[in-house]
C-alpha atoms as a PDB file:
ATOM      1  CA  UNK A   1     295.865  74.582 151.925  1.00  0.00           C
ATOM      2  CA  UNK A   2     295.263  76.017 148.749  1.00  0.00           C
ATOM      3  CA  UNK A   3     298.645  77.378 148.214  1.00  0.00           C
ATOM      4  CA  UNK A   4     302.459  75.910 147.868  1.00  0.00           C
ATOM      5  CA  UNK A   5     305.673  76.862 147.785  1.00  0.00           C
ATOM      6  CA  UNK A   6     309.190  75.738 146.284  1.00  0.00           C
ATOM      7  CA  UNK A   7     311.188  77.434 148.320  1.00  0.00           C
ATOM      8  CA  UNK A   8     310.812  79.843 151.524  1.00  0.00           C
ATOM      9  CA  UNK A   9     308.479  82.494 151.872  1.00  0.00           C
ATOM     10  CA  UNK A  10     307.193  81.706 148.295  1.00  0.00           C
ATOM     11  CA  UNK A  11     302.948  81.391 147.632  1.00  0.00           C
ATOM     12  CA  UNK A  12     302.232  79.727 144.308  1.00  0.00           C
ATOM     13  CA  UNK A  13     298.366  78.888 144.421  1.00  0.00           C
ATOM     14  CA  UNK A  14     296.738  75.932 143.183  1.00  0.00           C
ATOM     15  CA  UNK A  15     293.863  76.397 140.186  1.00  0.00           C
ATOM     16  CA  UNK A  16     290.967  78.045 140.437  1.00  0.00           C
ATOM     17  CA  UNK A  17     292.215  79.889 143.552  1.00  0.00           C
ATOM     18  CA  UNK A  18     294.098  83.666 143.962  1.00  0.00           C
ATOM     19  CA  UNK A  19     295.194  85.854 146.376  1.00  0.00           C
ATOM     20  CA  UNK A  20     298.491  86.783 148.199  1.00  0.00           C
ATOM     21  CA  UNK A  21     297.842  83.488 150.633  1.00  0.00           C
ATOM     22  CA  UNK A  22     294.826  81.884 147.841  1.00  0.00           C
ATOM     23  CA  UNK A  23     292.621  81.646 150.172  1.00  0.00           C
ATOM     24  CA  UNK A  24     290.504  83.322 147.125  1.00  0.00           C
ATOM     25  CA  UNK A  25     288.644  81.357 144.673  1.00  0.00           C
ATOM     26  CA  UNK A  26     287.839  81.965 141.197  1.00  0.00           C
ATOM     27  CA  UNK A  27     284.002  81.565 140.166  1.00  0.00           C
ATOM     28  CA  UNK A  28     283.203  79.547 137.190  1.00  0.00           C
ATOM     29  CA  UNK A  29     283.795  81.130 133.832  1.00  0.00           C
ATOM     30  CA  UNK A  30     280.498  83.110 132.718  1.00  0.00           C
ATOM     31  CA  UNK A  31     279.049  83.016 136.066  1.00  0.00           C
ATOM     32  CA  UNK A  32     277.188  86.515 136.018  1.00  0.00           C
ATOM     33  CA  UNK A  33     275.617  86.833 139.293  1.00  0.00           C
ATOM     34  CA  UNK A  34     276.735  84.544 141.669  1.00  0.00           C
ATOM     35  CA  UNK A  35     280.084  83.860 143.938  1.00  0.00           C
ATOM     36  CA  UNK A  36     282.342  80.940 144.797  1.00  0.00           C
ATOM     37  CA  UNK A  37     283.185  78.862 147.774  1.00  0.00           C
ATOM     38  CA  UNK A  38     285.325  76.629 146.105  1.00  0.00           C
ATOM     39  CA  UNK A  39     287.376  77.084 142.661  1.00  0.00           C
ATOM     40  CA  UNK A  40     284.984  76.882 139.807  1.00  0.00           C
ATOM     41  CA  UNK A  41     281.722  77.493 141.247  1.00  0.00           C
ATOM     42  CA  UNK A  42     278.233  79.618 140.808  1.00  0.00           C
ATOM     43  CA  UNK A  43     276.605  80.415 143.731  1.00  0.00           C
ATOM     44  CA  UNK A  44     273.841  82.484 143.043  1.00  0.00           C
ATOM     45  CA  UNK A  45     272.830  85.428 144.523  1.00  0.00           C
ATOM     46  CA  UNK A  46     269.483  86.183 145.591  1.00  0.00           C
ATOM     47  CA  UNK A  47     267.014  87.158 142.784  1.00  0.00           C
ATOM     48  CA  UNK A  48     269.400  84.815 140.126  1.00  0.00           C
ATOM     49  CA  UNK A  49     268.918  81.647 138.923  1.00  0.00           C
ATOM     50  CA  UNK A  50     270.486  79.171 136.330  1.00  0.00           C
ATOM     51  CA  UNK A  51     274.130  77.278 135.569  1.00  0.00           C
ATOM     52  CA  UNK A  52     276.012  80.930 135.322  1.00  0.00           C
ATOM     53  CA  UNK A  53     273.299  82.784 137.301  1.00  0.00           C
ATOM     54  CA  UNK A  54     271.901  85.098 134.808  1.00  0.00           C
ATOM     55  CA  UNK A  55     268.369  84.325 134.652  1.00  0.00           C
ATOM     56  CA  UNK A  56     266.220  87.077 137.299  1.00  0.00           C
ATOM     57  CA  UNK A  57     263.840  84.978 139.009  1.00  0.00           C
ATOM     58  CA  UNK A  58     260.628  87.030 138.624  1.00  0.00           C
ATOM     59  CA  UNK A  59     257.694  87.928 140.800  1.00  0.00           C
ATOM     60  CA  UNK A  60     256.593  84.845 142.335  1.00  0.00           C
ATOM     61  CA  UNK A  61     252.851  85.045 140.593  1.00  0.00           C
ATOM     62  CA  UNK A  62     253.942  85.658 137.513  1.00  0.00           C
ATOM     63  CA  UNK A  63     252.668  83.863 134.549  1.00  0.00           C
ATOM     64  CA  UNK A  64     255.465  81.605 133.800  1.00  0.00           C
ATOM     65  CA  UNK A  65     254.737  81.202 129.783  1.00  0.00           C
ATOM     66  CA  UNK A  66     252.669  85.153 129.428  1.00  0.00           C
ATOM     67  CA  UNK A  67     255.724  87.057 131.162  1.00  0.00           C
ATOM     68  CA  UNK A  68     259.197  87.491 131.712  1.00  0.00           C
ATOM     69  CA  UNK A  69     261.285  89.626 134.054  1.00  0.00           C
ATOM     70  CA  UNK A  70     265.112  91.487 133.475  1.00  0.00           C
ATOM     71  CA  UNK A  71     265.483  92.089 137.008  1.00  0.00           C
ATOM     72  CA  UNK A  72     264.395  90.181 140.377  1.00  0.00           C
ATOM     73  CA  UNK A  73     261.166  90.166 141.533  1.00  0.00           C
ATOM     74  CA  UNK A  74     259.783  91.974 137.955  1.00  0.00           C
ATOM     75  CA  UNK A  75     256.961  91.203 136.235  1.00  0.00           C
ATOM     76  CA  UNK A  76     256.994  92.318 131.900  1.00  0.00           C
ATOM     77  CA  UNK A  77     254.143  90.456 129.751  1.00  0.00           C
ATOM     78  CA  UNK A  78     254.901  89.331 126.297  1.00  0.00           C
ATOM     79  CA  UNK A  79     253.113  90.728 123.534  1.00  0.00           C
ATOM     80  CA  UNK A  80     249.196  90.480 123.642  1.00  0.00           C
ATOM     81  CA  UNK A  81     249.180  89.869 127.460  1.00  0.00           C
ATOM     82  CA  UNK A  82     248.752  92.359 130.580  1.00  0.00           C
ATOM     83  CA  UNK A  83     248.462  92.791 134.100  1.00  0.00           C
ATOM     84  CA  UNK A  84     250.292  92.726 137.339  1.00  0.00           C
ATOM     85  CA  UNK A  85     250.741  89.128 136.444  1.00  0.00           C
ATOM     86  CA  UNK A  86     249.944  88.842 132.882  1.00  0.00           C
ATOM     87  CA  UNK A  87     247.110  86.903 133.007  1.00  0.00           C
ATOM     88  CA  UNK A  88     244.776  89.264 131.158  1.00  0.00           C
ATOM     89  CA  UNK A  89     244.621  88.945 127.298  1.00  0.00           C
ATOM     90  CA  UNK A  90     244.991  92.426 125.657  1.00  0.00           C
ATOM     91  CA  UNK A  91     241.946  93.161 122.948  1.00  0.00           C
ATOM     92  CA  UNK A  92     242.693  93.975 119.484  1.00  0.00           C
ATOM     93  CA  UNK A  93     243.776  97.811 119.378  1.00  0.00           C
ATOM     94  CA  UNK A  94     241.076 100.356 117.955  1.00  0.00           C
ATOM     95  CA  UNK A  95     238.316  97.810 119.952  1.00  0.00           C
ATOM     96  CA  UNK A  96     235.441 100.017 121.053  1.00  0.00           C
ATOM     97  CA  UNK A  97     233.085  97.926 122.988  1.00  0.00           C
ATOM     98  CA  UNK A  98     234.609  94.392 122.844  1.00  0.00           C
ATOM     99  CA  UNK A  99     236.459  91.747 125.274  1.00  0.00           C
ATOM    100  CA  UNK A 100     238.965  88.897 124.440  1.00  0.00           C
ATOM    101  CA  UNK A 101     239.480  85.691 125.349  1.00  0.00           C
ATOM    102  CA  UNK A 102     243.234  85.006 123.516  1.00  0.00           C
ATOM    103  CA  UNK A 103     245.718  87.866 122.793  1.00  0.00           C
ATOM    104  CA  UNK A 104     244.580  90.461 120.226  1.00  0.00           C
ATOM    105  CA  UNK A 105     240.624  89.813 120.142  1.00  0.00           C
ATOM    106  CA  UNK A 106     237.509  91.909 119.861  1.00  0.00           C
ATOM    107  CA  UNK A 107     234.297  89.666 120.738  1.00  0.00           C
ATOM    108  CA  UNK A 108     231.730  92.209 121.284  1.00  0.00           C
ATOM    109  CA  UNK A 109     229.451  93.616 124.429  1.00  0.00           C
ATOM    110  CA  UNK A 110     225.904  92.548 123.674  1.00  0.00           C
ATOM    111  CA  UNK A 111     224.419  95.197 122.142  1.00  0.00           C
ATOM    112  CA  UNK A 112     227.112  96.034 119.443  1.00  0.00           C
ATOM    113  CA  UNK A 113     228.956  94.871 116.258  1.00  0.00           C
ATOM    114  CA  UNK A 114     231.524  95.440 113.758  1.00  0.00           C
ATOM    115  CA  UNK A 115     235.028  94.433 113.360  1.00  0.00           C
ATOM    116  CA  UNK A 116     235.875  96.780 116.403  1.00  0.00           C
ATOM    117  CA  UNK A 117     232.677  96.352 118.401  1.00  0.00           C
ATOM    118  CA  UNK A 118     232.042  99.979 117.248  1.00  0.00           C
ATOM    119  CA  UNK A 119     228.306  99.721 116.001  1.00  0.00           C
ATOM    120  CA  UNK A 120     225.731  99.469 118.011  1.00  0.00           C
ATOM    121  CA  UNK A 121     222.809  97.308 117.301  1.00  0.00           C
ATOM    122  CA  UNK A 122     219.728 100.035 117.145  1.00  0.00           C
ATOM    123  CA  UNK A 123     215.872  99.141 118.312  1.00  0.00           C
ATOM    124  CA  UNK A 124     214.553  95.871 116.404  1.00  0.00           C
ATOM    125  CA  UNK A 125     211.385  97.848 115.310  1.00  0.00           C
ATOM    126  CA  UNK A 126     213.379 101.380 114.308  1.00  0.00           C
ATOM    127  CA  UNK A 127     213.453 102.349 110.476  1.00  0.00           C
ATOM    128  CA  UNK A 128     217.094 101.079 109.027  1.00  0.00           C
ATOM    129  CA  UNK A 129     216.762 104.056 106.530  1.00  0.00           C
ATOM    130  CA  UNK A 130     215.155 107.338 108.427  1.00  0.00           C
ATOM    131  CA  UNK A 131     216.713 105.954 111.803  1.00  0.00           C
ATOM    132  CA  UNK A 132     220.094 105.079 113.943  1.00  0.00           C
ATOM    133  CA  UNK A 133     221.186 104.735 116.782  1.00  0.00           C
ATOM    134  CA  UNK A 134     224.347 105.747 119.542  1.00  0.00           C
ATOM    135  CA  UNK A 135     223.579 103.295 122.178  1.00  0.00           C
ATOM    136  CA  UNK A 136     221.638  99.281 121.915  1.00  0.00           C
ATOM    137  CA  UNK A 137     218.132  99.746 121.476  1.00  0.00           C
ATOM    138  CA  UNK A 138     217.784 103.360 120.908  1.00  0.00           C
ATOM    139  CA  UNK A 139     216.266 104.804 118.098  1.00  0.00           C
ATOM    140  CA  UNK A 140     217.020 108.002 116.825  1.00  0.00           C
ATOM    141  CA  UNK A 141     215.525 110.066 113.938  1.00  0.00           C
ATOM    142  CA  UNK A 142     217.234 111.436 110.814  1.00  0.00           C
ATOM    143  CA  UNK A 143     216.412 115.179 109.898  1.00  0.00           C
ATOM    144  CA  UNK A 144     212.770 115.327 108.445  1.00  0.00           C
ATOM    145  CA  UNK A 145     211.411 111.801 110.475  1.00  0.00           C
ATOM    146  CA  UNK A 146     209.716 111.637 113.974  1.00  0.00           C
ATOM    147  CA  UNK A 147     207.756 109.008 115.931  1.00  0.00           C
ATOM    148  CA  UNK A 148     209.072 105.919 118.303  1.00  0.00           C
ATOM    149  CA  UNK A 149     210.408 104.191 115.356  1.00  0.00           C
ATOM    150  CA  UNK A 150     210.638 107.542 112.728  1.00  0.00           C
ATOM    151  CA  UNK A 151     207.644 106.360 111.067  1.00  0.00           C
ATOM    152  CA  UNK A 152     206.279 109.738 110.752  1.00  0.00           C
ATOM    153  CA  UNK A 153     207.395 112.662 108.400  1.00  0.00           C
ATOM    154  CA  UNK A 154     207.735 116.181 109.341  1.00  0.00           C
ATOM    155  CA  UNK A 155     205.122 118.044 106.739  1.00  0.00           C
ATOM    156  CA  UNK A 156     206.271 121.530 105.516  1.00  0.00           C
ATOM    157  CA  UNK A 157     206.440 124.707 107.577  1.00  0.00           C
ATOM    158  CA  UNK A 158     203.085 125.887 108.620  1.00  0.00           C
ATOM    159  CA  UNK A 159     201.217 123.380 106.726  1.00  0.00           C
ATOM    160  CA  UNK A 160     197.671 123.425 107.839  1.00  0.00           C
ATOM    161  CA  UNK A 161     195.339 120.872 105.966  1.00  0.00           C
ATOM    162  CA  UNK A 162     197.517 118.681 104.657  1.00  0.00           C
ATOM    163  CA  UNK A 163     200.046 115.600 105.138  1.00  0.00           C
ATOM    164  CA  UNK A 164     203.417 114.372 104.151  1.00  0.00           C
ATOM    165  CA  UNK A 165     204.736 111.311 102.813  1.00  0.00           C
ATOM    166  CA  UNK A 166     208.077 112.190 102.684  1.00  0.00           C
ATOM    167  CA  UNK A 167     209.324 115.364 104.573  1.00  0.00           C
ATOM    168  CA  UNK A 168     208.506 118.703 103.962  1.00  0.00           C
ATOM    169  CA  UNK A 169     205.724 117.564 101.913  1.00  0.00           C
ATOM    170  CA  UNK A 170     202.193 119.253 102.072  1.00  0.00           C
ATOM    171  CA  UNK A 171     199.641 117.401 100.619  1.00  0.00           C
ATOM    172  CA  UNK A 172     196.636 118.823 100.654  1.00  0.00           C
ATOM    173  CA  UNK A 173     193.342 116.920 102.345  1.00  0.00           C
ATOM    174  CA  UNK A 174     190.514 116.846 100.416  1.00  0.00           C
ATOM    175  CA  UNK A 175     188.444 119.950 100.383  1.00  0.00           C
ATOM    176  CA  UNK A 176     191.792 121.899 100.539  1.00  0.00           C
ATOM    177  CA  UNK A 177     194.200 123.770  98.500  1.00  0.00           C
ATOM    178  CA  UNK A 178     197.225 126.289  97.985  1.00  0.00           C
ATOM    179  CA  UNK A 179     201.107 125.537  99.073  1.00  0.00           C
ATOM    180  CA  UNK A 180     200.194 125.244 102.870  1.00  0.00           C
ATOM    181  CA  UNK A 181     196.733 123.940 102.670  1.00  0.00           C
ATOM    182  CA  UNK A 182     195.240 126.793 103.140  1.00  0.00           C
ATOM    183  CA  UNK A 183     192.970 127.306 100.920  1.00  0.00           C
ATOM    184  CA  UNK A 184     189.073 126.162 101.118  1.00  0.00           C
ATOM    185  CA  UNK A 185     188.656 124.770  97.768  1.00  0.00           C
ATOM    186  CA  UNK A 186     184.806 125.745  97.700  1.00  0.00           C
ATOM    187  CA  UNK A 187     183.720 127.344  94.425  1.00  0.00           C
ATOM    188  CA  UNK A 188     181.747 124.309  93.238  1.00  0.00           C
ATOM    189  CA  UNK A 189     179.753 123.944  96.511  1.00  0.00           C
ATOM    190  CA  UNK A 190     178.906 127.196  96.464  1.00  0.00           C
ATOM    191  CA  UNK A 191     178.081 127.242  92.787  1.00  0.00           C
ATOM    192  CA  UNK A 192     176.588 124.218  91.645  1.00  0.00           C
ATOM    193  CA  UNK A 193     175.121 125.228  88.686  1.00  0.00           C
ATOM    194  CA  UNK A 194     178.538 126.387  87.153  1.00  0.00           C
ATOM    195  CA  UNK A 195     179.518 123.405  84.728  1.00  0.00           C
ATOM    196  CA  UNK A 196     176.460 122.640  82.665  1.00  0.00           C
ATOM    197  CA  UNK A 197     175.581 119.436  80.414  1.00  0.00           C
ATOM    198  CA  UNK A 198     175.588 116.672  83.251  1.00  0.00           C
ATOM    199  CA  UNK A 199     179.990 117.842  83.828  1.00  0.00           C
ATOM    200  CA  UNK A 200     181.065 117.215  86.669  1.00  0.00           C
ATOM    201  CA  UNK A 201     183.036 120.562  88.742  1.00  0.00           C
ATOM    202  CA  UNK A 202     185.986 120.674  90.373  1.00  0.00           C
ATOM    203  CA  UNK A 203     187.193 123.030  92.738  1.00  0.00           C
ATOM    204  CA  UNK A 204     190.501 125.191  92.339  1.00  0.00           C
ATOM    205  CA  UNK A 205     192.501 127.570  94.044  1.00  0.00           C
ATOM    206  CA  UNK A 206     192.300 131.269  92.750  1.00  0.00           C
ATOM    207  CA  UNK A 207     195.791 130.888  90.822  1.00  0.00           C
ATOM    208  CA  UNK A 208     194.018 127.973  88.861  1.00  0.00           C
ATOM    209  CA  UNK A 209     191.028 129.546  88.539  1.00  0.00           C
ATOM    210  CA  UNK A 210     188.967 128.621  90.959  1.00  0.00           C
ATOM    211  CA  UNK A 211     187.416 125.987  89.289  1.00  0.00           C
ATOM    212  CA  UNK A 212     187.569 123.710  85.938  1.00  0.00           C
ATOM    213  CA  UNK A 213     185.001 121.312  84.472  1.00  0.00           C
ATOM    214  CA  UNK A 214     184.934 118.014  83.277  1.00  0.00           C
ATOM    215  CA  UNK A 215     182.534 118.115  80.240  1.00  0.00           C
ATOM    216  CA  UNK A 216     180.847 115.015  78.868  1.00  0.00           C
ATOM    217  CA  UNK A 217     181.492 113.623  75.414  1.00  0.00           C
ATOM    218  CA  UNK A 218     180.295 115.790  73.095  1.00  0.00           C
ATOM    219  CA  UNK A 219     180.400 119.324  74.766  1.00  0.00           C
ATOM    220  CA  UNK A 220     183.335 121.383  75.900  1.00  0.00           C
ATOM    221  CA  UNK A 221     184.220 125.190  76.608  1.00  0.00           C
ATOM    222  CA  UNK A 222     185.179 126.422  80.051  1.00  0.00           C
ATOM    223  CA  UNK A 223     181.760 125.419  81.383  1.00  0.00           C
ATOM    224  CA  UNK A 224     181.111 122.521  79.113  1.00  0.00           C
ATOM    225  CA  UNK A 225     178.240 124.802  77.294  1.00  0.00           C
ATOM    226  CA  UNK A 226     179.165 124.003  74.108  1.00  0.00           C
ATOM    227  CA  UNK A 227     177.746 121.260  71.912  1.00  0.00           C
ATOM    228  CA  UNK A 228     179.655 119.614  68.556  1.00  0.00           C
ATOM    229  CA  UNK A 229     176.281 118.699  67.089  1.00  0.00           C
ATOM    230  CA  UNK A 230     174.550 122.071  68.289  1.00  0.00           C
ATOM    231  CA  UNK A 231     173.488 124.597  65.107  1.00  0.00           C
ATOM    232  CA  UNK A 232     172.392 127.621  67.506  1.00  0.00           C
ATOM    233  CA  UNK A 233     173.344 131.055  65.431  1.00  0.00           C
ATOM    234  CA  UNK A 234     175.615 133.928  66.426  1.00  0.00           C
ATOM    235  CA  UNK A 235     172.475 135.388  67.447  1.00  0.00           C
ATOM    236  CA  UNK A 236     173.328 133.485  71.087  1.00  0.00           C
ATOM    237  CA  UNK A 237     175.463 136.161  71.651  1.00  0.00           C
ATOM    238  CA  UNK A 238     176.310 138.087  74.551  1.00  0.00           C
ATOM    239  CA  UNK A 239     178.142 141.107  75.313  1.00  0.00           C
ATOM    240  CA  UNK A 240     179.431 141.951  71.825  1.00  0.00           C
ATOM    241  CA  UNK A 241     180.661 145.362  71.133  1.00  0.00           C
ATOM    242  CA  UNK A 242     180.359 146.502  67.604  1.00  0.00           C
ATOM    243  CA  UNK A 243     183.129 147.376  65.181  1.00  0.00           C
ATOM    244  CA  UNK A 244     182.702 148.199  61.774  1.00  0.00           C
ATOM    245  CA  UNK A 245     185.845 146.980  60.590  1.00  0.00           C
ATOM    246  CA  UNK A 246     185.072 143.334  61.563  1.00  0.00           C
ATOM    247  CA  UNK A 247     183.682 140.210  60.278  1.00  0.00           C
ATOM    248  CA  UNK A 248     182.936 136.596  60.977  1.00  0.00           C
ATOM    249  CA  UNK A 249     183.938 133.895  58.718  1.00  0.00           C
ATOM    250  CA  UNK A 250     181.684 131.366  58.487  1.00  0.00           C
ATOM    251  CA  UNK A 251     178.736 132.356  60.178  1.00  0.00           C
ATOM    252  CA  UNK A 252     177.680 128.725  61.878  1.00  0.00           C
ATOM    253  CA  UNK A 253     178.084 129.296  65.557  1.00  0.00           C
ATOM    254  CA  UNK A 254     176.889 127.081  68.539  1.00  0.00           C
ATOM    255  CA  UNK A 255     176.319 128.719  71.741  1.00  0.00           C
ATOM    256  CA  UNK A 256     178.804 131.168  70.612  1.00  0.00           C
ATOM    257  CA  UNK A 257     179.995 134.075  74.011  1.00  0.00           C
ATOM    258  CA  UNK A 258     181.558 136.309  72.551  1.00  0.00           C
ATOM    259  CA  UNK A 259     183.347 139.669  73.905  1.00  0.00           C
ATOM    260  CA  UNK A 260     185.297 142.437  72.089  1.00  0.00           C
ATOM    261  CA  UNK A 261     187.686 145.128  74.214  1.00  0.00           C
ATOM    262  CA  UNK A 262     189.465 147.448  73.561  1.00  0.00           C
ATOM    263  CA  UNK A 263     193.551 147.430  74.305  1.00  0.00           C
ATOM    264  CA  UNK A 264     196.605 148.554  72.843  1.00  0.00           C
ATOM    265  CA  UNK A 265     197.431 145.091  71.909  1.00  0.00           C
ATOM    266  CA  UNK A 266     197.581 142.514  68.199  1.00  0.00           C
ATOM    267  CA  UNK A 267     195.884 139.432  69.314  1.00  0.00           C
ATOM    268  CA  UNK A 268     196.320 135.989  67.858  1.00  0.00           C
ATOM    269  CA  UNK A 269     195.189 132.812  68.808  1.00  0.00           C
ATOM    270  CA  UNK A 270     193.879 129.592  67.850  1.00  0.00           C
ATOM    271  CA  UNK A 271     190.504 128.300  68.032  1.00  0.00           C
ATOM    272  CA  UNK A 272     188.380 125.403  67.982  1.00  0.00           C
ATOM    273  CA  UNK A 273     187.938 123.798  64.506  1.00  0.00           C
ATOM    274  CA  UNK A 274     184.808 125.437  62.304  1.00  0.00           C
ATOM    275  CA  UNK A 275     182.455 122.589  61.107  1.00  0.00           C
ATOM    276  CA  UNK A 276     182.858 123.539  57.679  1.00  0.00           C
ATOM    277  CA  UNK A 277     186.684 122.735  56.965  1.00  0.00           C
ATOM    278  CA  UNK A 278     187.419 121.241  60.497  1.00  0.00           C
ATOM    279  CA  UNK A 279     190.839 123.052  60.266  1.00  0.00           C
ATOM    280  CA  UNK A 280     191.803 125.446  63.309  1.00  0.00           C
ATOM    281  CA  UNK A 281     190.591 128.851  63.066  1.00  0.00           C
ATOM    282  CA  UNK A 282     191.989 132.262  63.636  1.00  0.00           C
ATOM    283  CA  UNK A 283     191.404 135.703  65.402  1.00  0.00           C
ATOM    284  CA  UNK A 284     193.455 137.596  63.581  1.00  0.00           C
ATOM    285  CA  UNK A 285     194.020 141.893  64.399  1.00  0.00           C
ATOM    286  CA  UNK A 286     197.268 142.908  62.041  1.00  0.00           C
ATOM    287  CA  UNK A 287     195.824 146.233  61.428  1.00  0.00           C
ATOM    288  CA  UNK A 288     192.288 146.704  61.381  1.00  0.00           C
ATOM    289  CA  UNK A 289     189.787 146.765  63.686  1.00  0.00           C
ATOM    290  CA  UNK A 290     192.303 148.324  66.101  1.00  0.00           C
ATOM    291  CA  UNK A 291     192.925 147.651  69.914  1.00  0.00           C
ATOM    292  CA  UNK A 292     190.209 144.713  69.394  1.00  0.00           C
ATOM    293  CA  UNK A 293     190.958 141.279  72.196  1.00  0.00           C
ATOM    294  CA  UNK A 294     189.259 138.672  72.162  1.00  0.00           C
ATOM    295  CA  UNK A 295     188.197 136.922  75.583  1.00  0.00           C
ATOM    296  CA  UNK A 296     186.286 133.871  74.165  1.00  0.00           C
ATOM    297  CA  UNK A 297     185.824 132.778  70.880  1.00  0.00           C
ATOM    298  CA  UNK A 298     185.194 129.472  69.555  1.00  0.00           C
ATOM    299  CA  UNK A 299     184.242 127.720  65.715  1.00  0.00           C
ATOM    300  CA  UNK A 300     186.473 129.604  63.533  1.00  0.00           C
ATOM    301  CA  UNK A 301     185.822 133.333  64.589  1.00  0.00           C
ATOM    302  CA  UNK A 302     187.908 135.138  62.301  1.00  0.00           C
ATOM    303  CA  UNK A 303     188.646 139.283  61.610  1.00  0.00           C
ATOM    304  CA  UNK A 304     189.975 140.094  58.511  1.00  0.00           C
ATOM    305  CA  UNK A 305     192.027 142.994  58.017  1.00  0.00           C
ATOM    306  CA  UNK A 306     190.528 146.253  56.402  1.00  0.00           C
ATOM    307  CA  UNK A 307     187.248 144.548  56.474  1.00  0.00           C
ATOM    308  CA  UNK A 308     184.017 146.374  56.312  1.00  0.00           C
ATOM    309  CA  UNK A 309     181.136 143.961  56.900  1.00  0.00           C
ATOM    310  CA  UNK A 310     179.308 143.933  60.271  1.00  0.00           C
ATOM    311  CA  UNK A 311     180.498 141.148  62.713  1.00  0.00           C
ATOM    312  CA  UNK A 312     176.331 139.580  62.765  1.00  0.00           C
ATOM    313  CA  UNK A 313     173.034 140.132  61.491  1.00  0.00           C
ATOM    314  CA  UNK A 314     171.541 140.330  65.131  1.00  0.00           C
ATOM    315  CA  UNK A 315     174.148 142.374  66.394  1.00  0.00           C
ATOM    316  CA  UNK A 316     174.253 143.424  70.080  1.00  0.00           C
ATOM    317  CA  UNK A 317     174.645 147.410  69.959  1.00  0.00           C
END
């Protein structure tokens, strides 16, 4: 029926069909996946879909706008979408501790911030300087800080009487002294009577002396026993040794303690001003008296070089 003929035995088919008796037809033009009953037409196959049958028909649950398919019965999601069905949003990449709502979020966990949910949100009360955190509401100390909310310092090594304000601090307590605290800073307690002149004592440690005073207007020296206005003689003396290449220049002392030893050493210092000239005096040894220090001197005390005169009236022998 769909072939002719013009004369015997001849087949000439009629269009859109083929074949030595056309009893085949030919599929429309394009048609990519399907077959023909009739000339010119797409029957699909199973799986294919559309006018030339080249559209897969995808998993049935497939999210119709979120994925696609190449091949029957597949299932691909389009960019920022995933799952068996492509219904789940993907988060922004990098996103620590986050969840999205649309394609390429990162809303965070509670507990946690940052562009990337990375940071998390440490105790309300812990220190935003000495502390942090790995996890919400912990609080962890930096090196040198202790305590619930690293409140508290770490004082130095072995530190015995004594506190910290920042680490490795040791501040000694009262009462206390030396680099660990150590120390019983006692002197004055135990010797009351050291300053004199109403000053007022303070203990040291033994590389400071032990002790220092705090004279009163008017006196000073290392136990406030001087006076300014005092007009007491060298005859006050104590523990003088005698030279007789010495002498004192001027001879107006107050309360004067003086003491001479002998050393292989040329000793200069400065002294407290004489009342005479108020200008600093000397102690002077450039030659003679020889291997002369002087421990404590005040007023001007002064040896002169190649001197002869005796160093006091009242000398101590």
């Amino acid at each position: 029926m769909q072939g002719y003929c013009n004369r015997p035995n001849e087949c000439l088919c009629k269009l859109g069909y083929y074949g030595e008796k056309c009893n085949k037809c030919i599929p429309l033009p394009g048609c990519q996946h399907g077959y023909c009953n009739t000339s010119f037409e797409c029957i699909c196959q199973e799986g294919w879909d559309g006018l030339f049958c080249s559209e897969p028909i995808c998993r049935h649950d497939c999210h119709q706008a979120r994925g696609y398919c190449n091949v029957p019965g597949d299932c691909k999601c389009r960019l920022g979408w995933s799952g068996k069905t492509c219904k789940e949003c993907q988060v922004l990449p990098g996103c620590v501790h986050g969840y999205c709502e649309k394609p390429l979020e990162c809303k965070c966990h509670p507990g946690y911030t940052g562009i990337l949910c990375q940071t998390p949100i440490c105790s309300k009360t812990c220190h935003k300087e000495r502390g942090y955190c790995r996890k919400p509401d912990e609080c962890r100390c930096k090196v040198g800080w202790w305590g619930k909310n690293c409140e508290k310092c770490f004082a130095y090594p072995g530190c015995l009487n004594g506190s910290c304000n920042r680490p490795w601090e040791c501040n000694c307590q009262k009462g206390w002294g030396g680099m660990l605290c150590d120390e019983e800073l006692n002197h004055c307690e135990n010797n009351p009577d050291t300053c004199i002149n109403g000053a007022k004592c303070v203990s040291l440690t033994k590389d400071d002396g032990l002790y220092k005073c705090l004279c009163r207007e008017g006196t000073y020296g290392k136990n406030c026993e001087m006076s300014e206005h005092s007009t007491t003689t060298a005859n006050q003396s104590v523990g003088l040794q005698r030279h007789s290449t010495t002498t004192v220049t001027p001879a107006t002392f107050a309360n004067q303690t003086i003491k001479l030893q002998s050393k292989p050493a040329l000793t200069t210092t400065t002294v407290k001003p004489t009342k005479s000239t108020k200008q600093p005096g000397k102690v002077r040894k450039p030659g003679k008296p020889e291997n002369v220090t002087i421990v404590y001197a005040q007023d001007g005390l002064l040896f002169e070089n190649n001197s002869t005169k005796k160093l006091y009236e009242n000398e101590t022998k």
